[in-house]
Protein backbone atom coordinates (compact mmCIF):
# COMPACT_ATOMS: atom_id res chain seq x y z
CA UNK A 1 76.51 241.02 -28.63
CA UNK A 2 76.70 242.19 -25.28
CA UNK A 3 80.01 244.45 -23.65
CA UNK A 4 83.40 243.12 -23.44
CA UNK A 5 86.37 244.65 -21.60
CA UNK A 6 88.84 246.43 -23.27
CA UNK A 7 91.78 244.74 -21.52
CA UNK A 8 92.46 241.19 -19.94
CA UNK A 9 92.57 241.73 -16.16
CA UNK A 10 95.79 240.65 -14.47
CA UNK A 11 95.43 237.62 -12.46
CA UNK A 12 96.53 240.19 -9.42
CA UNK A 13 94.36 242.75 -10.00
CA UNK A 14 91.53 239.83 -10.00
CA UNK A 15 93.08 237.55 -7.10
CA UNK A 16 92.96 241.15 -5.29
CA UNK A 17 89.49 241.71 -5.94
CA UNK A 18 88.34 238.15 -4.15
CA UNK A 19 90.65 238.20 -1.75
CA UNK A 20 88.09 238.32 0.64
CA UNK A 21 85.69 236.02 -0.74
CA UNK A 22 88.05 232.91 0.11
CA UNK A 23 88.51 233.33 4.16
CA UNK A 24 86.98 231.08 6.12
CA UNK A 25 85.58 232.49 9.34
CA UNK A 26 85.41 230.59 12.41
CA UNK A 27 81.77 230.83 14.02
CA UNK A 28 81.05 233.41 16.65
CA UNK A 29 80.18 232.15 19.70
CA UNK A 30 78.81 233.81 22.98
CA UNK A 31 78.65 231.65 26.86
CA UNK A 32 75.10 230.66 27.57
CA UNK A 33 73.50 232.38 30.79
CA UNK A 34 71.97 229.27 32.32
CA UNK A 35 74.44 226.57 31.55
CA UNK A 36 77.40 228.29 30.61
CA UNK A 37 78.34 226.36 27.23
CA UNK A 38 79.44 228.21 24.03
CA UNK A 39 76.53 228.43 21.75
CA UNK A 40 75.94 230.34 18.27
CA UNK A 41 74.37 234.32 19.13
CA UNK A 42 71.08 234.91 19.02
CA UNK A 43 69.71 231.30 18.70
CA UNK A 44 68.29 229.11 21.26
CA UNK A 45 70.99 227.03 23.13
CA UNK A 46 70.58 223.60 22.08
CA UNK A 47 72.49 222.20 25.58
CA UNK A 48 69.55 223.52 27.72
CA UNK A 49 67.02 225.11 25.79
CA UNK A 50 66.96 228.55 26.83
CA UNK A 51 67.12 232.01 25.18
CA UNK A 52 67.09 235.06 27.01
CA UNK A 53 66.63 233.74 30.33
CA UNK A 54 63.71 231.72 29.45
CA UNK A 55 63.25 228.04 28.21
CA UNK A 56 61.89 228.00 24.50
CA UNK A 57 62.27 224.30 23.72
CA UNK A 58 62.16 220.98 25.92
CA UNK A 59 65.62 219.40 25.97
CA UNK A 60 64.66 215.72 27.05
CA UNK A 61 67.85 214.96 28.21
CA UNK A 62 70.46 217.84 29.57
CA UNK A 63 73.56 217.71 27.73
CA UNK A 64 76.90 217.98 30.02
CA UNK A 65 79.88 220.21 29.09
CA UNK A 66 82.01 216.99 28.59
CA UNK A 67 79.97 215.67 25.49
């Protein structure tokens, strides 16, 4: 039999605990240098195709900001 806890824990002492398990964060986002849409940091910007100044993939068709 393995080790139990000597005492129930409180459903605030355990709520406390994951508190910050439950939040939801919203996505950080950075401007893209060559087209200027939002795009996730560090990864290629799927509206053009570029990262760090230099195209990595071949976007057949250019997105615009309006899509």
């Amino acid at each position: 039999m393995g080790a139990l806890p000597k005492r129930k824990i409180s459903k605030a002492r355990r709520d406390a605990r994951r508190s910050h398990i439950q939040t939801a964060k919203t996505p950080t986002l950075v401007e893209c240098d060559q087209c200027h849409s939002m795009r996730l940091p560090h990864i290629t910007c799927p509206t053009c195709g570029t990262y760090r100044g230099r195209e990595v993939i071949e976007v057949k068709q250019p997105k615009s900001k309006s899509e």
